[in-house]
Protein backbone atom coordinates (compact mmCIF):
# COMPACT_ATOMS: atom_id res chain seq x y z
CA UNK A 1 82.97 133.10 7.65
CA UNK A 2 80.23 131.05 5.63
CA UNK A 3 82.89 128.17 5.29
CA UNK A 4 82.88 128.06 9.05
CA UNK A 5 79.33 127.93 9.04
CA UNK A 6 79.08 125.17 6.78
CA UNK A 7 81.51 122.98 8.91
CA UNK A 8 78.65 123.28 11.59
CA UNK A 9 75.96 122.14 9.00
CA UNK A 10 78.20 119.52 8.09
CA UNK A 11 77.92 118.54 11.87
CA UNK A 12 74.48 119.06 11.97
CA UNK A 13 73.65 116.82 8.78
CA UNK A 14 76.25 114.00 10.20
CA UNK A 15 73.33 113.65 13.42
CA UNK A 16 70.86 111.61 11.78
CA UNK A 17 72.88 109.51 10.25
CA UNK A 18 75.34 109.00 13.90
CA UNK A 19 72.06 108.37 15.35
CA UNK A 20 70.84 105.54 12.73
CA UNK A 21 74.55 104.04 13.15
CA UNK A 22 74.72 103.94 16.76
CA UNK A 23 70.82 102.26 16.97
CA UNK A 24 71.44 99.41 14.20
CA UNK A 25 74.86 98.59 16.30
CA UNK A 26 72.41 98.90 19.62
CA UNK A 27 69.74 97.00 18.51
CA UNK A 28 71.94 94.67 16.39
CA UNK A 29 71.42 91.80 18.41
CA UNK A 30 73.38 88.35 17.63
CA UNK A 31 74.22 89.71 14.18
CA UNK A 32 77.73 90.04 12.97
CA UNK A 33 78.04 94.03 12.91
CA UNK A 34 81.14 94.87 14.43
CA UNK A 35 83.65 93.98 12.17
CA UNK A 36 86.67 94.31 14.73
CA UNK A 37 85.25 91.52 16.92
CA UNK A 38 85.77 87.83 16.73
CA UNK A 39 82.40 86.42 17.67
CA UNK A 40 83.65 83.19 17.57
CA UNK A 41 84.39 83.92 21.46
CA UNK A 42 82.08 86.14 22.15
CA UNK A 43 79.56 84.55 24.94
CA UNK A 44 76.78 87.59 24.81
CA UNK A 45 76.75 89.26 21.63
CA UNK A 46 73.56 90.93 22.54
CA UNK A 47 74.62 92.68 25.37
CA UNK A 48 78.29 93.39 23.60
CA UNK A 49 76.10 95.05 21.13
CA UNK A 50 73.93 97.18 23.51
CA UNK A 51 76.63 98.18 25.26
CA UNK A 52 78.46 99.40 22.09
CA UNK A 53 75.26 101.22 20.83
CA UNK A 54 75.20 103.44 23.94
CA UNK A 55 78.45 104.66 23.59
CA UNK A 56 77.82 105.22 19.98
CA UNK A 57 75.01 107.59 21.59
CA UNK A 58 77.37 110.01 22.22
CA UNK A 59 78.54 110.78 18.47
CA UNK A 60 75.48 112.18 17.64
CA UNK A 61 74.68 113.67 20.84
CA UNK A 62 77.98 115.88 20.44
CA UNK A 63 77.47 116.28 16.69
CA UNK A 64 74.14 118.14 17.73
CA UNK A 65 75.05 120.20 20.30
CA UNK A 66 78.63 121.33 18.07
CA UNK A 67 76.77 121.82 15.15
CA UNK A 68 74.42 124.53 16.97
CA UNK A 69 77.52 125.69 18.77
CA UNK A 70 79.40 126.41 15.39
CA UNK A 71 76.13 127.84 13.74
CA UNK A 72 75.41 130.36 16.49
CA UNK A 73 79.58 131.23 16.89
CA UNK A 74 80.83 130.34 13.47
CA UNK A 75 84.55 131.21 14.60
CA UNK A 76 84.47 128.03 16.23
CA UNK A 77 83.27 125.39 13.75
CA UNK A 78 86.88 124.61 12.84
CA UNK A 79 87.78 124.15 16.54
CA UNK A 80 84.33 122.09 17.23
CA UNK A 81 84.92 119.90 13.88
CA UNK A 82 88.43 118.83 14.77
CA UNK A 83 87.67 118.56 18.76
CA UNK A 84 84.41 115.91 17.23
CA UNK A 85 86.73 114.27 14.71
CA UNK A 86 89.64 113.66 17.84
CA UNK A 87 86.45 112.47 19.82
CA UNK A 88 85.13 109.95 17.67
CA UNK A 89 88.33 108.56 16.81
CA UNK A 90 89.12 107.96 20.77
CA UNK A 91 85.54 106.50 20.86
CA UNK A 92 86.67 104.23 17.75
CA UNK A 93 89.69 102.95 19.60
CA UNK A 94 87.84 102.87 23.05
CA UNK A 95 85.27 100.48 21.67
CA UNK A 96 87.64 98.50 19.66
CA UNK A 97 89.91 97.74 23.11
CA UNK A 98 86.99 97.48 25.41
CA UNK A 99 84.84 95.17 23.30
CA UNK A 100 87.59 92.43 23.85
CA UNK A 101 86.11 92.04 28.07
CA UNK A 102 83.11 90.40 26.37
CA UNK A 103 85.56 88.20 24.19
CA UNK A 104 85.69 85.64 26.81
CA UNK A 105 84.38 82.71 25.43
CA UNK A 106 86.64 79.86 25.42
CA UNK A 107 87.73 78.26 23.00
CA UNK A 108 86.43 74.70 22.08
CA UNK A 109 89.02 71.83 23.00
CA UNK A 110 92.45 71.16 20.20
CA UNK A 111 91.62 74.40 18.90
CA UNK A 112 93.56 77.76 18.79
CA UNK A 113 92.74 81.47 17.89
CA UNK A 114 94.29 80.91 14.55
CA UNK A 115 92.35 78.20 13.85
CA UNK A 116 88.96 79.87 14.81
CA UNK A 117 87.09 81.89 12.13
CA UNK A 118 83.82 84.17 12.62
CA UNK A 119 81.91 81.78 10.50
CA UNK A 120 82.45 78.22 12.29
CA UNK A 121 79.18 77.12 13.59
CA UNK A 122 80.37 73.54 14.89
């Protein structure tokens, strides 16, 4: 029973730190956070970001209310921590496939996508 609890805690402890994630990738503005985008094409990294941040939202959002869930029943932590770990990798891949609609930027005459790096300023 107390090692069902203390999947909720885990949950609850995991919050803060969802929350301070999905602000610095919110407020991240043209910096190079997301490491799964090539922002060699991207035209609005700004609002690619923003967008990306509120969706983050929801991690800790559902951490919370799980966490309090699994503290009050505790013979549902291990249901609530698998259900949030099956979320948040959906979210992953949902933001990783979605993120590629602000990847429209094209590409610079004689060049091609092989020949583009993250870091070329020209």
């Amino acid at each position: 029973m107390e090692g069902f609890r203390m999947l909720a805690v885990v949950l609850l402890a995991a919050t803060p730190i969802l929350a301070i994630v999905a602000g610095a990738v919110g407020f991240a503005g043209n910096s190079r956070i997301l490491n799964s985008v090539d922002y060699a094409k991207v035209a609005d990294a700004p609002a690619m970001h923003a967008w990306a941040g509120r969706r983050l939202a929801i991690l800790p959002v559902l951490s919370l209310g799980f966490g309090l869930l699994g503290l009050r029943m505790p013979m549902l932590a291990l249901v609530l921590a698998g259900l949030f770990t099956l979320i948040a990798l959906v979210l992953a891949t949902w933001l990783m496939l979605a993120a590629e609609r602000f990847q429209s930027m094209p590409l610079k005459p004689g060049r091609s996508t092989a020949q583009t790096t993250t870091h070329d300023e020209d």
